[in-house]
C-alpha atoms as a PDB file:
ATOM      1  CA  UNK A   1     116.217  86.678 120.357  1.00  0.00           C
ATOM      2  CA  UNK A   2     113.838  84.462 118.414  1.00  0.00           C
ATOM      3  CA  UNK A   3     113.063  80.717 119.335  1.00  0.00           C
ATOM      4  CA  UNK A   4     115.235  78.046 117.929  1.00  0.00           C
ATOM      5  CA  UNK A   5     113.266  75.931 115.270  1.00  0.00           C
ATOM      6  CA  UNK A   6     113.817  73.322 113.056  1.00  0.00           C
ATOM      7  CA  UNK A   7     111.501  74.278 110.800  1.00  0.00           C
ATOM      8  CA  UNK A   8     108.665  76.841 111.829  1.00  0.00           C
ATOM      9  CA  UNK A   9     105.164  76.448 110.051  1.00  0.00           C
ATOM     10  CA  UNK A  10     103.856  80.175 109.309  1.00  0.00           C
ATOM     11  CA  UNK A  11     100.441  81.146 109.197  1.00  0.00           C
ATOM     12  CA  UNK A  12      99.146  84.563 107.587  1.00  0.00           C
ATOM     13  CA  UNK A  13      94.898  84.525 107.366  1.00  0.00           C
ATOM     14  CA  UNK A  14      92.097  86.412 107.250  1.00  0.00           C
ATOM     15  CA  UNK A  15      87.922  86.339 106.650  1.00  0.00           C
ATOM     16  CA  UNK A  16      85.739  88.722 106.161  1.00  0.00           C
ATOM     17  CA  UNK A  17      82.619  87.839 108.464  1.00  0.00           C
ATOM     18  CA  UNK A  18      79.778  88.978 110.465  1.00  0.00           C
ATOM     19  CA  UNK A  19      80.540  88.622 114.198  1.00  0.00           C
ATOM     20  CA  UNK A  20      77.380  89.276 116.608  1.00  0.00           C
ATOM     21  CA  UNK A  21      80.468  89.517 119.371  1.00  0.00           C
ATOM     22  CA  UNK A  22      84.120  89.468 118.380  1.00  0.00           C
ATOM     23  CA  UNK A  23      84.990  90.204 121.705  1.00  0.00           C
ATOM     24  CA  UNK A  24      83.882  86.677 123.100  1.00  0.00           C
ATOM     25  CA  UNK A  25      86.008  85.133 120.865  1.00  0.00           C
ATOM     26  CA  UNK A  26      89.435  87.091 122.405  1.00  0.00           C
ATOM     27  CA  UNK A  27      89.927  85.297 125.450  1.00  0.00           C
ATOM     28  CA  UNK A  28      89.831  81.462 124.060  1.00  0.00           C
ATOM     29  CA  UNK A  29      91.890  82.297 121.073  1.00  0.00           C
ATOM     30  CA  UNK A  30      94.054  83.750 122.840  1.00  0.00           C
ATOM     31  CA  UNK A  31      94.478  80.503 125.700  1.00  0.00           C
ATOM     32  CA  UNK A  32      94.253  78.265 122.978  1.00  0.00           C
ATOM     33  CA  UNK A  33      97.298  79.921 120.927  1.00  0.00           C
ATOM     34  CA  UNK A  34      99.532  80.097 124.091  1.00  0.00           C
ATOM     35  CA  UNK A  35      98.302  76.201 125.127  1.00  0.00           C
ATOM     36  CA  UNK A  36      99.855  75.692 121.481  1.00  0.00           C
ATOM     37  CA  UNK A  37     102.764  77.620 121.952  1.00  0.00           C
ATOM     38  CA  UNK A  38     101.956  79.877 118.505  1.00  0.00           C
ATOM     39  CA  UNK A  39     102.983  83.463 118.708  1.00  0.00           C
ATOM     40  CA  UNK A  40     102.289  86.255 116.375  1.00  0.00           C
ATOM     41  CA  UNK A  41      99.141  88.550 116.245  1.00  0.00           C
ATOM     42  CA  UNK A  42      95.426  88.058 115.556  1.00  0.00           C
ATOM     43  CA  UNK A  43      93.235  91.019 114.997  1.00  0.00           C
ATOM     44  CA  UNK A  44      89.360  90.588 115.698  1.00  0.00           C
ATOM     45  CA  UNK A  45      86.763  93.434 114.427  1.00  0.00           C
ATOM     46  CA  UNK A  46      82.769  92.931 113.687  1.00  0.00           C
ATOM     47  CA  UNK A  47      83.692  92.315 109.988  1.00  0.00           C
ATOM     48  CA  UNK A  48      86.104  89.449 110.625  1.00  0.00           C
ATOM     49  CA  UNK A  49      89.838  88.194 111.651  1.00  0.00           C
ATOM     50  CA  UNK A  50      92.815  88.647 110.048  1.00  0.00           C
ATOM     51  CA  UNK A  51      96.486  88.235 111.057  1.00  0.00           C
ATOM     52  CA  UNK A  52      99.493  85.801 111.023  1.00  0.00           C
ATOM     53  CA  UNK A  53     100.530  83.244 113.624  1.00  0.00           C
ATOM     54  CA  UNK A  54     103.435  80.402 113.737  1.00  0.00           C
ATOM     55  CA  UNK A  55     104.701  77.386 115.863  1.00  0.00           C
ATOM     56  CA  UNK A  56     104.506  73.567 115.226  1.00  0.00           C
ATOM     57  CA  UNK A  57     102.467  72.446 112.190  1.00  0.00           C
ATOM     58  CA  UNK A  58     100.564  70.668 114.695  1.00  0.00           C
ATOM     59  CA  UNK A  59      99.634  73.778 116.970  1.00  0.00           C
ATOM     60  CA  UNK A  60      98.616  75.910 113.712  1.00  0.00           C
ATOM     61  CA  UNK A  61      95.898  73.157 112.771  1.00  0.00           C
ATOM     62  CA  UNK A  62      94.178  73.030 116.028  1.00  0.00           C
ATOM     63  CA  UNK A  63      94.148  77.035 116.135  1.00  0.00           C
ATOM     64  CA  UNK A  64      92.926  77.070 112.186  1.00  0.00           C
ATOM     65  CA  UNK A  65      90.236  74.291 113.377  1.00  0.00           C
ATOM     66  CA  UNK A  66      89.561  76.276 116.336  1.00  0.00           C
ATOM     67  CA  UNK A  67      89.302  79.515 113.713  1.00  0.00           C
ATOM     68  CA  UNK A  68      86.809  77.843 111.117  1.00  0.00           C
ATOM     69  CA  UNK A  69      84.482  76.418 113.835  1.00  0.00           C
ATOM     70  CA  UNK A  70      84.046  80.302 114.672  1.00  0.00           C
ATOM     71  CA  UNK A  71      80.307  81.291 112.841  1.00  0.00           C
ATOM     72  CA  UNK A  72      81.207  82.258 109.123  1.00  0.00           C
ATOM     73  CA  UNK A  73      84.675  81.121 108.911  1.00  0.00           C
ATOM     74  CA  UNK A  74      84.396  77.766 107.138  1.00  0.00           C
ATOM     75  CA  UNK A  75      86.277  79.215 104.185  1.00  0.00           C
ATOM     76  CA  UNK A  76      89.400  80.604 105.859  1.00  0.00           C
ATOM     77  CA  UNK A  77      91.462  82.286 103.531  1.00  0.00           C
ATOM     78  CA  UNK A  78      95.293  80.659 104.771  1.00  0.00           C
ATOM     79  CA  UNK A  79      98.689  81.245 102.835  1.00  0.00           C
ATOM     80  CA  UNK A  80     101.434  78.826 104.619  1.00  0.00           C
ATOM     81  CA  UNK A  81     104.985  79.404 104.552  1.00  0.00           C
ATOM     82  CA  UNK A  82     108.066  78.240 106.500  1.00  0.00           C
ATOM     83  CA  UNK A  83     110.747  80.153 108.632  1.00  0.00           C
ATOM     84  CA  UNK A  84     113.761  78.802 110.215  1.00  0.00           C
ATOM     85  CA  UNK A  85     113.375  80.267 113.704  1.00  0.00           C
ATOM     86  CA  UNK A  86     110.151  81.692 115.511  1.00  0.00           C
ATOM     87  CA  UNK A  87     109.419  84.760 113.622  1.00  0.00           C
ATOM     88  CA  UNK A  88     107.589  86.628 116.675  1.00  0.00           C
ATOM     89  CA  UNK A  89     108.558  87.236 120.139  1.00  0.00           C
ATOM     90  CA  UNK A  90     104.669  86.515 121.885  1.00  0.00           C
ATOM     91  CA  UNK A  91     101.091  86.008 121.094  1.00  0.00           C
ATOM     92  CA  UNK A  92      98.636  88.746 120.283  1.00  0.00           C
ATOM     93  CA  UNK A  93      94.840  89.039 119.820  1.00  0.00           C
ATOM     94  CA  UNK A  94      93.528  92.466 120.065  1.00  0.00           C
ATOM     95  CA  UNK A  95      89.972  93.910 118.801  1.00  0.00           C
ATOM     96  CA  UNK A  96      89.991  96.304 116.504  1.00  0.00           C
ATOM     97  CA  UNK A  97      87.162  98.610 114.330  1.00  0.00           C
ATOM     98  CA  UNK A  98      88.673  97.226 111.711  1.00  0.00           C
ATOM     99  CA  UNK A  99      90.590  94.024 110.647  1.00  0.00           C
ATOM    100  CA  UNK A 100      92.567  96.417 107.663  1.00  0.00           C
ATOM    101  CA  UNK A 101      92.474  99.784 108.165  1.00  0.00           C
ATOM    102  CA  UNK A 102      90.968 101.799 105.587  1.00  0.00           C
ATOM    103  CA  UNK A 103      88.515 104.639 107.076  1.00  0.00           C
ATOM    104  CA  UNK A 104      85.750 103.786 104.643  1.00  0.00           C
ATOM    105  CA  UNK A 105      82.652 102.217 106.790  1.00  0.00           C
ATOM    106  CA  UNK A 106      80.357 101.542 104.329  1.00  0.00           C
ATOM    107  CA  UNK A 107      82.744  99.634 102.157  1.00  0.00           C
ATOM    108  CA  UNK A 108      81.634  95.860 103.063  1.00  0.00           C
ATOM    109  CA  UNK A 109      83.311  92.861 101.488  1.00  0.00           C
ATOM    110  CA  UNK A 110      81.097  90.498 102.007  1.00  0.00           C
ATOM    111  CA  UNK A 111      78.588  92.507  99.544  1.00  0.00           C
ATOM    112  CA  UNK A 112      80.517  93.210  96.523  1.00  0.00           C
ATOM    113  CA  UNK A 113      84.079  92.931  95.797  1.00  0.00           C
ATOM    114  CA  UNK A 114      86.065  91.821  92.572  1.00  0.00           C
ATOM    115  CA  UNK A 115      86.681  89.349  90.577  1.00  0.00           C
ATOM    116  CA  UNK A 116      89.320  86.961  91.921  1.00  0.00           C
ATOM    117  CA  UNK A 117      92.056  85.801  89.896  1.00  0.00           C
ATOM    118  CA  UNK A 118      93.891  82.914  90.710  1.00  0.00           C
ATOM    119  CA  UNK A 119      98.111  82.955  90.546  1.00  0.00           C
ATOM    120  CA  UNK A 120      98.300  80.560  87.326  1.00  0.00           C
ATOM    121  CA  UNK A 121      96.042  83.322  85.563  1.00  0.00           C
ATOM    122  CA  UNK A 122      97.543  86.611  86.435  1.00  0.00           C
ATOM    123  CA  UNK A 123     100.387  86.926  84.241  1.00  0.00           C
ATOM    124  CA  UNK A 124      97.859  86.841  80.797  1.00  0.00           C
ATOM    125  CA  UNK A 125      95.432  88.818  83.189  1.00  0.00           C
ATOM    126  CA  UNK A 126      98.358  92.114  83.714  1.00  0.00           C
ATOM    127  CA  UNK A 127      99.737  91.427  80.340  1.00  0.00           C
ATOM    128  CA  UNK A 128      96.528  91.814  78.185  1.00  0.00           C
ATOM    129  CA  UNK A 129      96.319  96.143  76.505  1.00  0.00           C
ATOM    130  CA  UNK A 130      93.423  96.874  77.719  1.00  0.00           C
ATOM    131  CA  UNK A 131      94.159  96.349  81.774  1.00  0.00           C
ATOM    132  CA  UNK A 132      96.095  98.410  84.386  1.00  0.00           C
ATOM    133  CA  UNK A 133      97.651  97.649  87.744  1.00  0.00           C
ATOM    134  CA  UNK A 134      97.824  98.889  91.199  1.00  0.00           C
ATOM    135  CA  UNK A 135      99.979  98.117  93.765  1.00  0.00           C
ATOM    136  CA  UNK A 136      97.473  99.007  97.210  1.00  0.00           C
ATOM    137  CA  UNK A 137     100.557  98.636  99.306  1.00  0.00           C
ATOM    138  CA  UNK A 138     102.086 101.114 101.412  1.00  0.00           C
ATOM    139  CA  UNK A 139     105.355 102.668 100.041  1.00  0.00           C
ATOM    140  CA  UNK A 140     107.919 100.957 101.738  1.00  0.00           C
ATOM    141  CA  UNK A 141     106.751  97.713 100.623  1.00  0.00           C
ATOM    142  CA  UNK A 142     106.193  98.703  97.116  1.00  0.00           C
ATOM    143  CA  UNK A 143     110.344  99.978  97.539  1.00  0.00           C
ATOM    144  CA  UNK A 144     111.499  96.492  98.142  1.00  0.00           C
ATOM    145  CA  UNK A 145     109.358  94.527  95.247  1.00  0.00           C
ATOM    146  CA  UNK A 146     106.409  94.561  92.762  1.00  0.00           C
ATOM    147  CA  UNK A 147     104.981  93.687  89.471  1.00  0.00           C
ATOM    148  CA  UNK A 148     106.312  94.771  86.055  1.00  0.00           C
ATOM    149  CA  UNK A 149     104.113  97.606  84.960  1.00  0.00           C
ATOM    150  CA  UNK A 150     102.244  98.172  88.496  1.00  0.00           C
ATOM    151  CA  UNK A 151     101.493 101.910  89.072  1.00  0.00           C
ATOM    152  CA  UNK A 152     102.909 102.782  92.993  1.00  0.00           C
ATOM    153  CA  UNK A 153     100.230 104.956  94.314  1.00  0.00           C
ATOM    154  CA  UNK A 154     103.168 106.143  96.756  1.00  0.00           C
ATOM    155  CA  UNK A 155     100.506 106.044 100.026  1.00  0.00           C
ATOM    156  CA  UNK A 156     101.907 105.948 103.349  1.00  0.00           C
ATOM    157  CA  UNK A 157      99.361 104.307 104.568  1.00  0.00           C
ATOM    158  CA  UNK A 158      95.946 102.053 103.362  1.00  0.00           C
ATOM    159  CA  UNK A 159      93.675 104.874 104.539  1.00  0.00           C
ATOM    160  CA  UNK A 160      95.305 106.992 101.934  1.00  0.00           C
ATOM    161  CA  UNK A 161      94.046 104.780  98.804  1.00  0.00           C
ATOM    162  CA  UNK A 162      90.923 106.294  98.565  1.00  0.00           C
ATOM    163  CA  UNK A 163      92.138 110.078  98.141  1.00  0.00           C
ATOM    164  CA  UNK A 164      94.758 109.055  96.193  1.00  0.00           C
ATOM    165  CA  UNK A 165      92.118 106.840  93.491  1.00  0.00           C
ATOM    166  CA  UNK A 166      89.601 109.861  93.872  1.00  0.00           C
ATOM    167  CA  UNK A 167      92.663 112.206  92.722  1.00  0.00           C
ATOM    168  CA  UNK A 168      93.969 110.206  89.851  1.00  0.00           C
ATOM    169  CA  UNK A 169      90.326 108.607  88.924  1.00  0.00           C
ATOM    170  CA  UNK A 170      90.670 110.658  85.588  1.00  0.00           C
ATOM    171  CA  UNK A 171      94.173 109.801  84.753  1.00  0.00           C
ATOM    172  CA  UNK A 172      93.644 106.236  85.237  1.00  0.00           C
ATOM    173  CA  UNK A 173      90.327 104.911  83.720  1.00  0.00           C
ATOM    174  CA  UNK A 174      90.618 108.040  80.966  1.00  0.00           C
ATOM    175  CA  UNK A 175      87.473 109.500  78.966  1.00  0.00           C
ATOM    176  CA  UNK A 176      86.649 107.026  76.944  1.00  0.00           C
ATOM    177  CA  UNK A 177      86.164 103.369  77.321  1.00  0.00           C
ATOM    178  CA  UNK A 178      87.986 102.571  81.158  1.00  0.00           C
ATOM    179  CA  UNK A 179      90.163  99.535  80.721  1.00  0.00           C
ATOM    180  CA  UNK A 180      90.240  96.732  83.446  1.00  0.00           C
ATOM    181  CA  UNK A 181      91.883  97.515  86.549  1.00  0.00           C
ATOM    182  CA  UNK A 182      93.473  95.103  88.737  1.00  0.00           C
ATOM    183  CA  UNK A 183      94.939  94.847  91.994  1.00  0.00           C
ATOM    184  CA  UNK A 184      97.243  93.345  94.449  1.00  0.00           C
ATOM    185  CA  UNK A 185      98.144  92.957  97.743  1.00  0.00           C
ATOM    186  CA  UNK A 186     100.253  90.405  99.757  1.00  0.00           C
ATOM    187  CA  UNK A 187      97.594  88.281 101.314  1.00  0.00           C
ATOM    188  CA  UNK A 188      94.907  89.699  99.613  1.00  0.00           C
ATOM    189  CA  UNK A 189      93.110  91.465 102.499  1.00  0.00           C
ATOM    190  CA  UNK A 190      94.197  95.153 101.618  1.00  0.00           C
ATOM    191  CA  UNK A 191      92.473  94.060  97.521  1.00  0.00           C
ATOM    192  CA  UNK A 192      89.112  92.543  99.270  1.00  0.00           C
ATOM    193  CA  UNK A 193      88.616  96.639 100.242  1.00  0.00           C
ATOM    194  CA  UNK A 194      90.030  98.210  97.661  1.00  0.00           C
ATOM    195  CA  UNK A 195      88.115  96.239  94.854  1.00  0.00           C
ATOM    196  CA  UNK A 196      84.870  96.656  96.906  1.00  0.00           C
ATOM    197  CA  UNK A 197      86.113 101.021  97.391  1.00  0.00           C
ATOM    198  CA  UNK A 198      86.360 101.079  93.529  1.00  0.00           C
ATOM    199  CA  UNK A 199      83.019  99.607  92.342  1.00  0.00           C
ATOM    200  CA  UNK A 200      80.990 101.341  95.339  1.00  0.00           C
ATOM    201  CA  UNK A 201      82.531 104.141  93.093  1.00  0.00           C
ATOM    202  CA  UNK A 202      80.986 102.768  89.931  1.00  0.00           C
ATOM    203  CA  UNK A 203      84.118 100.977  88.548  1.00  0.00           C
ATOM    204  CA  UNK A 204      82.920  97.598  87.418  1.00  0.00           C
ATOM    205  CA  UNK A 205      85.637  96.314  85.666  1.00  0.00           C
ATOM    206  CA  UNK A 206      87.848  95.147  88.968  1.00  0.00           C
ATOM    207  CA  UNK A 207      89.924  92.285  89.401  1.00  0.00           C
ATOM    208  CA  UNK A 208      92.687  91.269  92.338  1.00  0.00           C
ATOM    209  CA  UNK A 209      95.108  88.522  93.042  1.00  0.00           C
ATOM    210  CA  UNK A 210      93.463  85.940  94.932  1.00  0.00           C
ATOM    211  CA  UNK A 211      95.512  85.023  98.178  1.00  0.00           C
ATOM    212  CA  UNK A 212      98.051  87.701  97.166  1.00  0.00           C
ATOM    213  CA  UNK A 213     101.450  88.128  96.459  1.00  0.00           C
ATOM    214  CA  UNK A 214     102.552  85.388  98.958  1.00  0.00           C
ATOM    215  CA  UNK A 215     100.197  82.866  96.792  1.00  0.00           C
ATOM    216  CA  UNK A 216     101.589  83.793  93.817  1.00  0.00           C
ATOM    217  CA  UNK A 217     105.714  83.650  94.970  1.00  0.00           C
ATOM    218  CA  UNK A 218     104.602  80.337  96.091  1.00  0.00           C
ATOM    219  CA  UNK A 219     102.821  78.896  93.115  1.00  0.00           C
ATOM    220  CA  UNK A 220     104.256  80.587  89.812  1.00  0.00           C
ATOM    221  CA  UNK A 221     107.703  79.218  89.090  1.00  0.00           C
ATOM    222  CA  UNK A 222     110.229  81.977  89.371  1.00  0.00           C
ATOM    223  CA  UNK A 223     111.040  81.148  85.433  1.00  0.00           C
ATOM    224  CA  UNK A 224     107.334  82.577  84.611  1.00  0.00           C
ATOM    225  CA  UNK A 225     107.246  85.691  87.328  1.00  0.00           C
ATOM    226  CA  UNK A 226     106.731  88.452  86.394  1.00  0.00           C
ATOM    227  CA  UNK A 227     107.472  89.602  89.735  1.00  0.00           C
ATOM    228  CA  UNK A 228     109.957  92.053  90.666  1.00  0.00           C
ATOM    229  CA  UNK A 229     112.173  92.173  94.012  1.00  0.00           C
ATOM    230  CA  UNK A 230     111.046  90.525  97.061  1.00  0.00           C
ATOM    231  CA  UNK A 231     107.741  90.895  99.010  1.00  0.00           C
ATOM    232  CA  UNK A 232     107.725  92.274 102.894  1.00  0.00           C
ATOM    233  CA  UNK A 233     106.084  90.700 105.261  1.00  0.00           C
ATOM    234  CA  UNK A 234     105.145  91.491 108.284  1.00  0.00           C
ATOM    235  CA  UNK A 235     107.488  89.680 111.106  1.00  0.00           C
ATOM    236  CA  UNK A 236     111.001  88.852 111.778  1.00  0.00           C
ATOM    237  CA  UNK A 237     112.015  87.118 108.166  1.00  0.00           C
ATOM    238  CA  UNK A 238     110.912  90.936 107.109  1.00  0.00           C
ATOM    239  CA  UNK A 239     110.976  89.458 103.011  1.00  0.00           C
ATOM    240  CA  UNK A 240     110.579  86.734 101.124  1.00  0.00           C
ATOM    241  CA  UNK A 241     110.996  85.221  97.899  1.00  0.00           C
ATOM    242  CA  UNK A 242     110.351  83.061  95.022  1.00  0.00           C
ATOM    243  CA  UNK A 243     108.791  79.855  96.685  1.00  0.00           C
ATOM    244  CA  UNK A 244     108.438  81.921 100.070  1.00  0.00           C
ATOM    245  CA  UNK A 245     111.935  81.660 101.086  1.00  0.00           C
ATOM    246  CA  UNK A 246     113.826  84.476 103.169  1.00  0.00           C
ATOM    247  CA  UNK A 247     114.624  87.245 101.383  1.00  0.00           C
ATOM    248  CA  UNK A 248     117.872  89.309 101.646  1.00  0.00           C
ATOM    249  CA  UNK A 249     116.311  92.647 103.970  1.00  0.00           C
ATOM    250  CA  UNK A 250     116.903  93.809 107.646  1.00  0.00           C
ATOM    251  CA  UNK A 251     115.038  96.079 108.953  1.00  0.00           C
ATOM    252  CA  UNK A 252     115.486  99.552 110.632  1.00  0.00           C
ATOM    253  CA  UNK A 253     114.342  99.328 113.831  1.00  0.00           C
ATOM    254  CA  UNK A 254     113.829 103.359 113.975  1.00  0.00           C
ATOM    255  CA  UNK A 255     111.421 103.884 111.613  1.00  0.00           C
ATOM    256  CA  UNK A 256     110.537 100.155 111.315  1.00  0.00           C
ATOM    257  CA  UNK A 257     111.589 100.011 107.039  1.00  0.00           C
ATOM    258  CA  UNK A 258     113.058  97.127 104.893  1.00  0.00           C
ATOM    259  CA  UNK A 259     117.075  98.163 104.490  1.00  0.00           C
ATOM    260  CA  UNK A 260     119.156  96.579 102.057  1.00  0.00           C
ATOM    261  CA  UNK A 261     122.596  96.081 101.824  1.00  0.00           C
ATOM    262  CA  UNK A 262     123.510  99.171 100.056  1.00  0.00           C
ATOM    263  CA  UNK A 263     121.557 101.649 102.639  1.00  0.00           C
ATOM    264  CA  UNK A 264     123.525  99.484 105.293  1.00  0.00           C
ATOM    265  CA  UNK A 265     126.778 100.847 103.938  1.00  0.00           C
ATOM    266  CA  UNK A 266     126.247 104.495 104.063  1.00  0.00           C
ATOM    267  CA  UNK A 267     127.324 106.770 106.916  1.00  0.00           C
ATOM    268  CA  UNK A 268     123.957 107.638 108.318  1.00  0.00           C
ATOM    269  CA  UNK A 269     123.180 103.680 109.301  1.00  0.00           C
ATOM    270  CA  UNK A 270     123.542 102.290 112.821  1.00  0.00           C
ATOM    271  CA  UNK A 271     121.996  99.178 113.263  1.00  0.00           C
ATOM    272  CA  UNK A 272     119.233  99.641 115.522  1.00  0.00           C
ATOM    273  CA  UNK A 273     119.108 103.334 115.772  1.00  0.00           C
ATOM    274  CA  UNK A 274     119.007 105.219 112.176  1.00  0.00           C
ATOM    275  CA  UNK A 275     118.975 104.601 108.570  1.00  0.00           C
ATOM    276  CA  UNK A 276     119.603 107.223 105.427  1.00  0.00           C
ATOM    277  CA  UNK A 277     115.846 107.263 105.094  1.00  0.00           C
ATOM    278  CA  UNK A 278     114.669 107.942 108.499  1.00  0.00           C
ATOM    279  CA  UNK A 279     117.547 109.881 109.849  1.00  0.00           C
ATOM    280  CA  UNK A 280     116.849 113.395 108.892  1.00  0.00           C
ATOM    281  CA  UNK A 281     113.272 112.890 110.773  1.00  0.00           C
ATOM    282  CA  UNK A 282     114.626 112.186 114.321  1.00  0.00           C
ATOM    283  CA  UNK A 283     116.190 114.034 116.762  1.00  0.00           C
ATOM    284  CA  UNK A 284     119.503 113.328 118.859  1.00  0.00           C
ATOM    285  CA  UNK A 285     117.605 112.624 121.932  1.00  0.00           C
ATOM    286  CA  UNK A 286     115.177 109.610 119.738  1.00  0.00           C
ATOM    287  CA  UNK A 287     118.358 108.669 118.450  1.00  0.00           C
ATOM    288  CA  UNK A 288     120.020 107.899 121.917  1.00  0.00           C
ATOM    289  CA  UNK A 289     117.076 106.569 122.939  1.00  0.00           C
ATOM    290  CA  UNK A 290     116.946 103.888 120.429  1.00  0.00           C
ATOM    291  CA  UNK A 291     120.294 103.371 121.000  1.00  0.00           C
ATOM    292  CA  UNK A 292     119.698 102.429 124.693  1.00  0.00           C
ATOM    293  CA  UNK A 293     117.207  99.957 123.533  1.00  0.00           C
ATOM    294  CA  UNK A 294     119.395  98.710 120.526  1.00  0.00           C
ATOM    295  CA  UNK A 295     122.111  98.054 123.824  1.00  0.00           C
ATOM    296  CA  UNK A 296     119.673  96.443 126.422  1.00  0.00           C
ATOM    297  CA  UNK A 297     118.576  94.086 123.551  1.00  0.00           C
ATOM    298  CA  UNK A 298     121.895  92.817 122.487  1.00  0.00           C
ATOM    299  CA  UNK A 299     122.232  92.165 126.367  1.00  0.00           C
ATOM    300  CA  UNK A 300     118.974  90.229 126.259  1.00  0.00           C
ATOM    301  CA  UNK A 301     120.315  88.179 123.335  1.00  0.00           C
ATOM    302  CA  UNK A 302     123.118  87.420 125.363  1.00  0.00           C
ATOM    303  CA  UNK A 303     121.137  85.748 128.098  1.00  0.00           C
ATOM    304  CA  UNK A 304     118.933  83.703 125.498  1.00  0.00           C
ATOM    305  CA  UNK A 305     115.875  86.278 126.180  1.00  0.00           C
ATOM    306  CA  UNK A 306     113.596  88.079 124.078  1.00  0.00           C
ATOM    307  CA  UNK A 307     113.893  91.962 124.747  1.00  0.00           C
ATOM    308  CA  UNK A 308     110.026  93.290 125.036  1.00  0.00           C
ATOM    309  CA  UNK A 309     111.524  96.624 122.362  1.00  0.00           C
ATOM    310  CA  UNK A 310     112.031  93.876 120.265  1.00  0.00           C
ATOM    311  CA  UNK A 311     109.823  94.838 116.512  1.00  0.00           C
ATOM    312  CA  UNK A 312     107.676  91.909 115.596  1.00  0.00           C
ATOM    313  CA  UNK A 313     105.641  91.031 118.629  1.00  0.00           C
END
């Protein structure tokens, strides 16, 4: 059971930067964010933070100031939004290899990426001839909303991107003159690697949606969008909308996918233990498992607690 709010400030952020010990910084992030009563997750790596955090408006400013006194981090990279109740159950910072996971190790940001495009300009940017787009999300995400036009590279996961580019390389920049390519992500972070991947493989021509998809349902009126669907996000709201509102998904806490209303209908649904796409992948005994933990968290509800199953953490 999430926190009752009257109006919850969300946080989603990252920088690319050069840490000397990302470690160090763990601990008083971490005290700081629980003196502040924000909850959500924070991932530190050598190249950088990234992650998204909520609580009072006043609590996310003293953990962003705390965030851009760290060395390199002047120019945070923050997309706000609001949620009517806490949209995580605790408060997470954990060190990683890598603040988005994409296997490549001598792809670096901070040397070459490309060009940015701001949210007023993207709609002439994916509408001009000579330009196609990508979608560098994961497939379930690209199932609940994208772009008119984008091309769904269908990868499970961000690792996969590279293969997959590598594989269609020819079908998508063609023999002759290779048009534009552009990009984009929801916060941008997955499009600061993938535009630096493609021109370490000699594609010049790159641009990506600066500050995402969640920058652009916030600032292009829904009138002008040429936006499709509703963007996932990564906690308990699961989508959103035009002008960052709420969208209209649950998700299935099996396989941990978007569900609409439709897929909610059909026999192989049970809230908190199958839907129709994940059923046929788990077995009767997963399946009774999750159903015990779909039981003892209704019975945490019940006595105003948060069950530790629970998804977003």
């Amino acid at each position: 059971m999430t926190d009752t709010c009257p109006d919850t400030c969300v946080a989603a952020l990252y920088h690319f930067t050069r840490f000397a010990d990302h470690a160090a910084i763990q601990a008083p992030l971490l005290a700081l964010c629980s003196d502040q009563g924000i909850k959500g997750t924070l991932l530190l790596a050598a190249e950088g933070i990234n992650g998204t955090i909520a609580g009072s408006d006043a609590g996310i400013a003293a953990v962003l100031d705390h965030i851009r006194a760290l060395p390199g981090c002047a120019d945070l990279e923050v997309k706000f939004s609001r949620a009517p109740a806490m949209p995580f159950l605790r408060m997470k910072v954990r060190l990683k290899r890598e603040i988005v996971t994409m296997g490549q190790p001598d792809i670096d940001p901070l040397s070459d990426v490309g060009h940015y495009v701001a949210a007023e300009d993207w709609n002439d940017l994916i509408s001009a001839e000579d330009v196609i787009l990508i979608d560098t999300r994961n497939d379930y995400e690209v199932a609940v909303g994208t772009f008119a036009g984008a091309i769904d590279p269908k990868t499970a996961t961000f690792r996969d991107f590279p293969e997959w580019f590598r594989q269609q390389r020819e079908n998508l920049l063609g023999q002759g003159k290779p048009p534009r390519v552009a990009m984009f992500c929801t916060g941008g972070i997955r499009c600061e690697k993938s535009t630096a991947f493609l021109k370490s493989e000699g594609v010049e021509d790159v641009y990506h949606l600066k500050g995402g998809i969640l920058k652009y349902l916030e600032e292009v009126p829904e009138e002008q969008s040429l936006w499709r669907g509703e963007c996932f996000v990564f906690d308990q709201r699961v989508t959103v909308g035009h002008g960052l509102v709420p969208g209209s998904y649950d998700l299935c806490h099996a396989c941990r996918r978007p569900i609409d209303a439709e897929a909610k209908a059909l026999p192989l649904y049970e809230e908190g233990v199958s839907c129709p796409s994940c059923y046929e992948s788990r077995t009767d005994e997963q399946r009774a498992s999750y159903r015990e933990r779909h039981h003892q968290e209704q019975l945490a509800a019940k006595r105003g607690e948060a069950h530790l199953g629970a998804r977003f953490e």
